[in-house]
PDB file of N, CA and C in Angstrom:
ATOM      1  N   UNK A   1     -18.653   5.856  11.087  1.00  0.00           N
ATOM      2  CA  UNK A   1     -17.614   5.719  10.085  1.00  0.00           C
ATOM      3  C   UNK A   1     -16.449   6.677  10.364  1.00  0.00           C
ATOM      4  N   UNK A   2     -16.354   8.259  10.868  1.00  0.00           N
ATOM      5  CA  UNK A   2     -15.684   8.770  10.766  1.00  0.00           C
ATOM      6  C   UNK A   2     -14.325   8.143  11.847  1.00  0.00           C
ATOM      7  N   UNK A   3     -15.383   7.308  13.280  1.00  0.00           N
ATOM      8  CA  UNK A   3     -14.522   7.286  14.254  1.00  0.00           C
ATOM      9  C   UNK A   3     -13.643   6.547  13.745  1.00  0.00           C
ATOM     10  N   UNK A   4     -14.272   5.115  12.898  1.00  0.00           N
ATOM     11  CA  UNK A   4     -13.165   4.593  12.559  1.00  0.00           C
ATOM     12  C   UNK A   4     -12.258   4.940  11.495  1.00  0.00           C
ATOM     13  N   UNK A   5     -12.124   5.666  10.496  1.00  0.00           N
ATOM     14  CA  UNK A   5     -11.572   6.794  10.055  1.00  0.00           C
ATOM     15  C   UNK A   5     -10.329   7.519  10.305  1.00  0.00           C
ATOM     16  N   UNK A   6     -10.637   7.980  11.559  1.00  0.00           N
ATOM     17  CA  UNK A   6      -9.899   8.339  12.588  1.00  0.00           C
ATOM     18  C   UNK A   6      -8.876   7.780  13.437  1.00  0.00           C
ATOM     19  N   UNK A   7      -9.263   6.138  13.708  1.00  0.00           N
ATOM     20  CA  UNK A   7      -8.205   5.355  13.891  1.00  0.00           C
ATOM     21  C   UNK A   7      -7.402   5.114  13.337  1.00  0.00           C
ATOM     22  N   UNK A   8      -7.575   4.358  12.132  1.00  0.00           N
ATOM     23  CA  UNK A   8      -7.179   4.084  10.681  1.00  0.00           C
ATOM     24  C   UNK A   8      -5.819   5.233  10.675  1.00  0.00           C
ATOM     25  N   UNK A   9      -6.092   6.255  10.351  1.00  0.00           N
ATOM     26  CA  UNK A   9      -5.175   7.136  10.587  1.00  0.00           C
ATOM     27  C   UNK A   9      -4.627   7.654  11.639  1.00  0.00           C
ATOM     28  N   UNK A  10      -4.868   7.464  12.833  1.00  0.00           N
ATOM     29  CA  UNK A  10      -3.890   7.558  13.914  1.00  0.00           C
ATOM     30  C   UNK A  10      -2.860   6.407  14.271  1.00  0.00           C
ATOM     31  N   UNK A  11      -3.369   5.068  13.556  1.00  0.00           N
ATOM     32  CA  UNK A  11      -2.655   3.868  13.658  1.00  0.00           C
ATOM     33  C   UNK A  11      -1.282   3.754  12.457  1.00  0.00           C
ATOM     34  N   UNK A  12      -1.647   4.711  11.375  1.00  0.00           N
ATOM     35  CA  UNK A  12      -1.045   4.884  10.335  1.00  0.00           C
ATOM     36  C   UNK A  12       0.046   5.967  10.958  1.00  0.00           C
ATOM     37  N   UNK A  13      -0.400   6.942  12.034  1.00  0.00           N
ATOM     38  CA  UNK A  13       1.024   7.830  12.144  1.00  0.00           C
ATOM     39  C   UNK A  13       1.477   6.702  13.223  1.00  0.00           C
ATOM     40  N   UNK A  14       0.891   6.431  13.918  1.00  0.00           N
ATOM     41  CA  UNK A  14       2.093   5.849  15.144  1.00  0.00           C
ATOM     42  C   UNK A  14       2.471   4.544  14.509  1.00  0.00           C
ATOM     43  N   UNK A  15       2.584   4.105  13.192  1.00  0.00           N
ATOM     44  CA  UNK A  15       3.401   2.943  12.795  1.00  0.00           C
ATOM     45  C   UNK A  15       4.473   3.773  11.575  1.00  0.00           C
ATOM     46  N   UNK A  16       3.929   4.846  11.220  1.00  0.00           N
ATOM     47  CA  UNK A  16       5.663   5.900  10.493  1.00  0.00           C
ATOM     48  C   UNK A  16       6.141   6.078  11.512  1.00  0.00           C
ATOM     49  N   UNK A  17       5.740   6.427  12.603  1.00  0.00           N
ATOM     50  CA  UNK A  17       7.068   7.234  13.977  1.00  0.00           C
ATOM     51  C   UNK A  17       7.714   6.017  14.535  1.00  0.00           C
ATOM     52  N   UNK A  18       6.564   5.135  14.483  1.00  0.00           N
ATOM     53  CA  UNK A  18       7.511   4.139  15.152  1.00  0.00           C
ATOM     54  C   UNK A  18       8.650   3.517  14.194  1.00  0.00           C
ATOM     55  N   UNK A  19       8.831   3.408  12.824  1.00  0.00           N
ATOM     56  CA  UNK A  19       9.585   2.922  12.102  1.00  0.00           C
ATOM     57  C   UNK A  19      10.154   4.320  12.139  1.00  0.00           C
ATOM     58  N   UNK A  20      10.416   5.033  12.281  1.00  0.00           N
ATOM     59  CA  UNK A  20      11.622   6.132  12.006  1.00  0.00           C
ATOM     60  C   UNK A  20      12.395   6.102  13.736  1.00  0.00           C
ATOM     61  N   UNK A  21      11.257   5.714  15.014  1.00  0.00           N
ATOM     62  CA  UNK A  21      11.912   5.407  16.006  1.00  0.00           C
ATOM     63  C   UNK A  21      13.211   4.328  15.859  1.00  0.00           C
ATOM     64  N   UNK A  22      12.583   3.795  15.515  1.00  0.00           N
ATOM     65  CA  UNK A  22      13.625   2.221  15.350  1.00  0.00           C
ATOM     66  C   UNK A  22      14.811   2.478  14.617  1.00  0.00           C
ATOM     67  N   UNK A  23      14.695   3.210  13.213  1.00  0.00           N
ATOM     68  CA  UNK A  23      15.729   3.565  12.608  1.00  0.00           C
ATOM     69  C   UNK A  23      16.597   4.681  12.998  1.00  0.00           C
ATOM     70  N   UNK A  24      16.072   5.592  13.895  1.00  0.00           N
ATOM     71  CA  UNK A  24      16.570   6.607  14.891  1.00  0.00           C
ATOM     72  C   UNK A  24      17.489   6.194  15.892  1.00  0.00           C
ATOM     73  N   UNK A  25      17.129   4.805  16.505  1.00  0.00           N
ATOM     74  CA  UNK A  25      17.918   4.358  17.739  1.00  0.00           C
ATOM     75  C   UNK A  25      18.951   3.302  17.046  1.00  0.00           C
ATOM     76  N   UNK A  26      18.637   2.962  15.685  1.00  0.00           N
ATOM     77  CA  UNK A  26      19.268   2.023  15.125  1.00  0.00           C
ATOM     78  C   UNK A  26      19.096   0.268  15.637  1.00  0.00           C
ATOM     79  N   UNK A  27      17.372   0.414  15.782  1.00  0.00           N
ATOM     80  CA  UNK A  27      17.393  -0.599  15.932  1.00  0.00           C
ATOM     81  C   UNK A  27      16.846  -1.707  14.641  1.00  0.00           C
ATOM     82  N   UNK A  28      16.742  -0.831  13.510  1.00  0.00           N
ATOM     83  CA  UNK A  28      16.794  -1.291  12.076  1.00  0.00           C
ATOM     84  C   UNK A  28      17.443  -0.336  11.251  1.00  0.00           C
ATOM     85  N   UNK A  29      17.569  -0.870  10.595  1.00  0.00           N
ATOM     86  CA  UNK A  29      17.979  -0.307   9.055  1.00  0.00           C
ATOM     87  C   UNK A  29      17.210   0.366   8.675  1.00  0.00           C
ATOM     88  N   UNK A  30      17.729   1.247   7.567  1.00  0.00           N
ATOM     89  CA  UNK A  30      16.888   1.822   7.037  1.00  0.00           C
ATOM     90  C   UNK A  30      16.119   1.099   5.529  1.00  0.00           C
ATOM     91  N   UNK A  31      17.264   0.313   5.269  1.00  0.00           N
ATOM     92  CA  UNK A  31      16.919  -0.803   3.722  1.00  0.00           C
ATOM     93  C   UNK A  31      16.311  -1.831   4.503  1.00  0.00           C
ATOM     94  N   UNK A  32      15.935  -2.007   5.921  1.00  0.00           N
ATOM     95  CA  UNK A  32      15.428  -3.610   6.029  1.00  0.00           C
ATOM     96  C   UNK A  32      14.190  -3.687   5.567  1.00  0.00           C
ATOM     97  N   UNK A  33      13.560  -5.069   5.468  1.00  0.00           N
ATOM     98  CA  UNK A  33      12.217  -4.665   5.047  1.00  0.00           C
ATOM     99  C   UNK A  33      11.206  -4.629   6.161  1.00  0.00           C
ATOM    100  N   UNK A  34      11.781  -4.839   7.423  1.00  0.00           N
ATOM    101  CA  UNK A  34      10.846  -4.839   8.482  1.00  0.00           C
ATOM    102  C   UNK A  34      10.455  -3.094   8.325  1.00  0.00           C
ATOM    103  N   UNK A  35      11.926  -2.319   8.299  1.00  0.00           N
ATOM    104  CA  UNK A  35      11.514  -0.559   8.183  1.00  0.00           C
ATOM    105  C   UNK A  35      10.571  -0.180   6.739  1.00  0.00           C
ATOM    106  N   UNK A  36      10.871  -0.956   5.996  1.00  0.00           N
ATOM    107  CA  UNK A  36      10.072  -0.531   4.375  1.00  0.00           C
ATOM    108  C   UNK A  36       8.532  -1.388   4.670  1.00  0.00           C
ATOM    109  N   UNK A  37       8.054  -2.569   5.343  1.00  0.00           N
ATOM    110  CA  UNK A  37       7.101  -2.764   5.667  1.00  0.00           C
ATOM    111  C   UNK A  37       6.175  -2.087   6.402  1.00  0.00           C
ATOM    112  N   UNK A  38       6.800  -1.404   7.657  1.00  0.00           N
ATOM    113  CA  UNK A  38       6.164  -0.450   8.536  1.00  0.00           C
ATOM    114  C   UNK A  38       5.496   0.792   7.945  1.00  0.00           C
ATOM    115  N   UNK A  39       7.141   1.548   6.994  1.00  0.00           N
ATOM    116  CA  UNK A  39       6.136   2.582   6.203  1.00  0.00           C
ATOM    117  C   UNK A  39       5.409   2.421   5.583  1.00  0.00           C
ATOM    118  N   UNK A  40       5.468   0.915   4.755  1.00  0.00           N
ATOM    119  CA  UNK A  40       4.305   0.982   3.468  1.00  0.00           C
ATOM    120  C   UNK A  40       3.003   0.715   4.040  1.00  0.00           C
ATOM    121  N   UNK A  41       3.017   0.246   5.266  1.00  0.00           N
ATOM    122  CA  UNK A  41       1.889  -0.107   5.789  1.00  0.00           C
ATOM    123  C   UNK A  41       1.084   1.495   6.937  1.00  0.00           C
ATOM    124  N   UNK A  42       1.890   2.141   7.529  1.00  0.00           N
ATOM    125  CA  UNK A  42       1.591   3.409   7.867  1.00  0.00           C
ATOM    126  C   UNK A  42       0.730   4.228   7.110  1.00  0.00           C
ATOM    127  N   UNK A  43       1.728   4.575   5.640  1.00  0.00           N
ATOM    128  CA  UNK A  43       1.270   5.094   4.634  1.00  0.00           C
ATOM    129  C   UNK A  43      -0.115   4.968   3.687  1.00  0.00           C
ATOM    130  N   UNK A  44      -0.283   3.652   4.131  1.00  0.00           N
ATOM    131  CA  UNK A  44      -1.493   3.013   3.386  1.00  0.00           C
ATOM    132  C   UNK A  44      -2.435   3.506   4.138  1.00  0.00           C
ATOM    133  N   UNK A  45      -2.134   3.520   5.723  1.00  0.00           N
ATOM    134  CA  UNK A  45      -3.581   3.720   6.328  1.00  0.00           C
ATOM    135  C   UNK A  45      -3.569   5.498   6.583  1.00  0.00           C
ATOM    136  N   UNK A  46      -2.475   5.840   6.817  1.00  0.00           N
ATOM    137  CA  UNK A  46      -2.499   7.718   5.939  1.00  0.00           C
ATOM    138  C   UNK A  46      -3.519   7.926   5.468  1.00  0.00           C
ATOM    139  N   UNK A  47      -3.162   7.287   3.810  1.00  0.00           N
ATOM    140  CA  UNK A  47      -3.822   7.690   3.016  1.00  0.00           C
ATOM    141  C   UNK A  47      -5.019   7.506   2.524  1.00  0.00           C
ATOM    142  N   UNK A  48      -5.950   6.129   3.529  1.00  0.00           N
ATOM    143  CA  UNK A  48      -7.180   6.163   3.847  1.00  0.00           C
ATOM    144  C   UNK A  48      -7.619   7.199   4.570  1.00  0.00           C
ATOM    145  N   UNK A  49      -6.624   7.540   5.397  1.00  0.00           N
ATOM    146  CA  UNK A  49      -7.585   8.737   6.502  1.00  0.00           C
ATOM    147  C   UNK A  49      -7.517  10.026   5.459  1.00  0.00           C
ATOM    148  N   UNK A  50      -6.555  10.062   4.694  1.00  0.00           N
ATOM    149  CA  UNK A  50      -6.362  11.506   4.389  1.00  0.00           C
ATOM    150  C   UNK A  50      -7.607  11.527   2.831  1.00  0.00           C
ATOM    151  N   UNK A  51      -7.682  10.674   2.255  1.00  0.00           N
ATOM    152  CA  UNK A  51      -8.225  10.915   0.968  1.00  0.00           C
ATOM    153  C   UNK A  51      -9.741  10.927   1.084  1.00  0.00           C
ATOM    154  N   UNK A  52     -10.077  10.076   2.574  1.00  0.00           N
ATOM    155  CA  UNK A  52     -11.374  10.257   3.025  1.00  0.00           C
ATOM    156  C   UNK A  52     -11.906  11.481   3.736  1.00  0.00           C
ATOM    157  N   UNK A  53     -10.983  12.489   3.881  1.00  0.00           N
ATOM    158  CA  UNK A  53     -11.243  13.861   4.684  1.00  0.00           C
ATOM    159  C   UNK A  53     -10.780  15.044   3.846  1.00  0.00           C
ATOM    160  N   UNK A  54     -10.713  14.685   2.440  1.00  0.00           N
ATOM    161  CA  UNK A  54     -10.413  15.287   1.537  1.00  0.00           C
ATOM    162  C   UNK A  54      -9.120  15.910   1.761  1.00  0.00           C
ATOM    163  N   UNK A  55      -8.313  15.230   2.095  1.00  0.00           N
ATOM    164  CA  UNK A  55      -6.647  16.195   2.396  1.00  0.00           C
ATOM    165  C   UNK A  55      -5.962  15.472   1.672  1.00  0.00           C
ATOM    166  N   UNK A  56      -5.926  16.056   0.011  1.00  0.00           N
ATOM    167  CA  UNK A  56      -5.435  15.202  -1.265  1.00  0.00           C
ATOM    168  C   UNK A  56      -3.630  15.573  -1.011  1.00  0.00           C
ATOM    169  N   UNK A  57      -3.247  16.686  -0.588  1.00  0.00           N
ATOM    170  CA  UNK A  57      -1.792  16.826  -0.451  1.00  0.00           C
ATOM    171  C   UNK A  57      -0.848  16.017   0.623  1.00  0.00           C
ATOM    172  N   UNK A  58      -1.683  15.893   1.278  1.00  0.00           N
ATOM    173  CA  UNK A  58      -0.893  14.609   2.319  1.00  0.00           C
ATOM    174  C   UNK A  58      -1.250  13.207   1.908  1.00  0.00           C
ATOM    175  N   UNK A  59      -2.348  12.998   0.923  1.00  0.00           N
ATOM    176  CA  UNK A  59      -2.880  11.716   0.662  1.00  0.00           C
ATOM    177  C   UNK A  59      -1.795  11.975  -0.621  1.00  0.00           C
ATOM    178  N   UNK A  60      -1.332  12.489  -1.503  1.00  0.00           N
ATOM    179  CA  UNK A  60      -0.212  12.766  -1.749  1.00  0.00           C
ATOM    180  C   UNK A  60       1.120  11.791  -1.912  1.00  0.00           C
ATOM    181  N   UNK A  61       1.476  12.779  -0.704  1.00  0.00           N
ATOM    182  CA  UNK A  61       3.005  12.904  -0.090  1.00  0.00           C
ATOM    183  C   UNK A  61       3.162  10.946   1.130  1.00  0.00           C
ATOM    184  N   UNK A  62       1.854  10.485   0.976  1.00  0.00           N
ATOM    185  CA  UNK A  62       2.036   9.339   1.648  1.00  0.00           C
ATOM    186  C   UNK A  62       2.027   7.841   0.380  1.00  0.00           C
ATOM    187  N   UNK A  63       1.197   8.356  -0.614  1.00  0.00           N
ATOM    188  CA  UNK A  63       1.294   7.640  -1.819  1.00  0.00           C
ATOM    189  C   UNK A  63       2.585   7.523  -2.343  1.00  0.00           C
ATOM    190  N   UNK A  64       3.051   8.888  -2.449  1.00  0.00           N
ATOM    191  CA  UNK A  64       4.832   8.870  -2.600  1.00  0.00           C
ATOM    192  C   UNK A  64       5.345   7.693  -2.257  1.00  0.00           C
ATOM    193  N   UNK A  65       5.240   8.237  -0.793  1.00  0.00           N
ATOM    194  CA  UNK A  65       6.086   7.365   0.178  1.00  0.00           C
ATOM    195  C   UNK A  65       6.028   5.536   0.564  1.00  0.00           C
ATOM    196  N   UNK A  66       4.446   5.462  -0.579  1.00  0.00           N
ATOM    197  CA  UNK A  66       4.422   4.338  -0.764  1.00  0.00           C
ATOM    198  C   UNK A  66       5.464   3.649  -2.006  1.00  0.00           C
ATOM    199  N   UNK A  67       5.239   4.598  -2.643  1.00  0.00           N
ATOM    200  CA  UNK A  67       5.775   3.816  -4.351  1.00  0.00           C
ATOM    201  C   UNK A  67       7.601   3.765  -3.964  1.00  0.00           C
ATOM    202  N   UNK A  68       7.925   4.584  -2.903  1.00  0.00           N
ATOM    203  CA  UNK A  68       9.567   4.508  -2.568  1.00  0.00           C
ATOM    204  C   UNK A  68      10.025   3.425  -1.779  1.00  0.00           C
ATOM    205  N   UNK A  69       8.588   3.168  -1.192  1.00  0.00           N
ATOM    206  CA  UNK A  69       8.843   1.586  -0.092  1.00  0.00           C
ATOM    207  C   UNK A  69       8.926   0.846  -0.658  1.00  0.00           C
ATOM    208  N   UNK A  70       7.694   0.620  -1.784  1.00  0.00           N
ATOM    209  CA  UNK A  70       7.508  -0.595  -2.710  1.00  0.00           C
ATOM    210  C   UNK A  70       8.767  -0.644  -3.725  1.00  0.00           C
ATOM    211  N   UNK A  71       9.558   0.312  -3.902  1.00  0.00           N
ATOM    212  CA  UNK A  71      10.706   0.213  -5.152  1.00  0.00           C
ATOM    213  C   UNK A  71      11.725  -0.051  -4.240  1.00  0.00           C
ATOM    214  N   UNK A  72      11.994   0.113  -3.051  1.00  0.00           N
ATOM    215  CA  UNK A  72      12.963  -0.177  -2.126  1.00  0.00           C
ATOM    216  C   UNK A  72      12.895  -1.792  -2.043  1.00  0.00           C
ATOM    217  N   UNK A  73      12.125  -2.311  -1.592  1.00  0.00           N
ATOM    218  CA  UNK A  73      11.704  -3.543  -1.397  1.00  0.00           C
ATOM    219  C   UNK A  73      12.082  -4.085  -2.499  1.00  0.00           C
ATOM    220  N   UNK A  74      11.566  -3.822  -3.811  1.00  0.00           N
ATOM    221  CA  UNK A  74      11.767  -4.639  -4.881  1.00  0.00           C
ATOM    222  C   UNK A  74      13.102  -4.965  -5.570  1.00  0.00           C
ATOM    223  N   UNK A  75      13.617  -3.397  -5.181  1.00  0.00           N
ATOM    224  CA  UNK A  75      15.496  -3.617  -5.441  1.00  0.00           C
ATOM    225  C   UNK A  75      15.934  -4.540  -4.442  1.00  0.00           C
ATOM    226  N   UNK A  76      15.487  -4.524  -3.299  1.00  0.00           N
ATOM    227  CA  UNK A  76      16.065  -4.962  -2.439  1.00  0.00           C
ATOM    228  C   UNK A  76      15.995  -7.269  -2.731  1.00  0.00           C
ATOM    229  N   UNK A  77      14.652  -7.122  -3.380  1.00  0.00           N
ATOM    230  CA  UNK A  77      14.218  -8.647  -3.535  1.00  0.00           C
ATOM    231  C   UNK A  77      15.306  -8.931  -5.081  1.00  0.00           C
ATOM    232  N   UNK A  78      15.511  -7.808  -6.354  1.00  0.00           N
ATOM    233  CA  UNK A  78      16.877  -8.124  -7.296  1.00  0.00           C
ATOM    234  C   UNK A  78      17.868  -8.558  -6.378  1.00  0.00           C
ATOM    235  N   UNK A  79      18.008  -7.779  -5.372  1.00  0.00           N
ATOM    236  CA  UNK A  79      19.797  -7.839  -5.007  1.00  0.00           C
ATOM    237  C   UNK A  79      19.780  -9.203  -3.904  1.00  0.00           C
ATOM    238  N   UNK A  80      18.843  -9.718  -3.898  1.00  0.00           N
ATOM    239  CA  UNK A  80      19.280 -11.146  -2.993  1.00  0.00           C
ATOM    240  C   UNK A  80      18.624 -12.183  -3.851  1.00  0.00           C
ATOM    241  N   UNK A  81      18.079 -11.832  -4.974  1.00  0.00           N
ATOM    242  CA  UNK A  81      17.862 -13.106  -6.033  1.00  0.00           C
ATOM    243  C   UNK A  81      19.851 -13.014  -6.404  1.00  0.00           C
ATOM    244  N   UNK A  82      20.102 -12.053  -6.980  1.00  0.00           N
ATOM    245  CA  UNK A  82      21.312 -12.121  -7.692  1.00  0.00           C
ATOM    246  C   UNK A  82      22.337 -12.802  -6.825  1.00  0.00           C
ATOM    247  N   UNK A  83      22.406 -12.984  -5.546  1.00  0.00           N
ATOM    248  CA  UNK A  83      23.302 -13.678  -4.395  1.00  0.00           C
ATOM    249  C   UNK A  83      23.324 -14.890  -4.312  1.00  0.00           C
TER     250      UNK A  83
END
């Protein structure tokens, strides 16, 4: 269990770096939802690794970073209903 654990959360950082890569080189946005998909999906598996190894402050700071993806997204789904 732990190994996979361990993936889970190594798959979760290299899909935040890679969405901050992309938005770094500008090869997305930062409002697209391909970039707000990546983090929310990073974050999710974070915070499996982290809440299962008892590291509640980064399991945290990735929950955050979920509820900012998910409210990004959702403004983002108002502002092209309203179009």
């Amino acid at each position: 269990m732990d190994r996979s654990i361990d993936a889970i959360g190594w798959c979760g950082a290299i899909i935040v770096l890679l969405a901050y890569a992309l938005v770094s080189v500008r090869k997305v946005e930062g409002d697209s939802v391909s970039y707000q998909v990546l983090n929310l999906s990073g974050a999710a598996l974070l915070v499996t690794n982290t809440v299962y190894l008892g590291a509640y402050p980064s399991a945290f700071v990735n929950a955050i970073w979920i509820a900012i993806g998910g409210y990004a997204l959702y403004r983002r789904r108002g502002q092209q209903a309203k179009v």
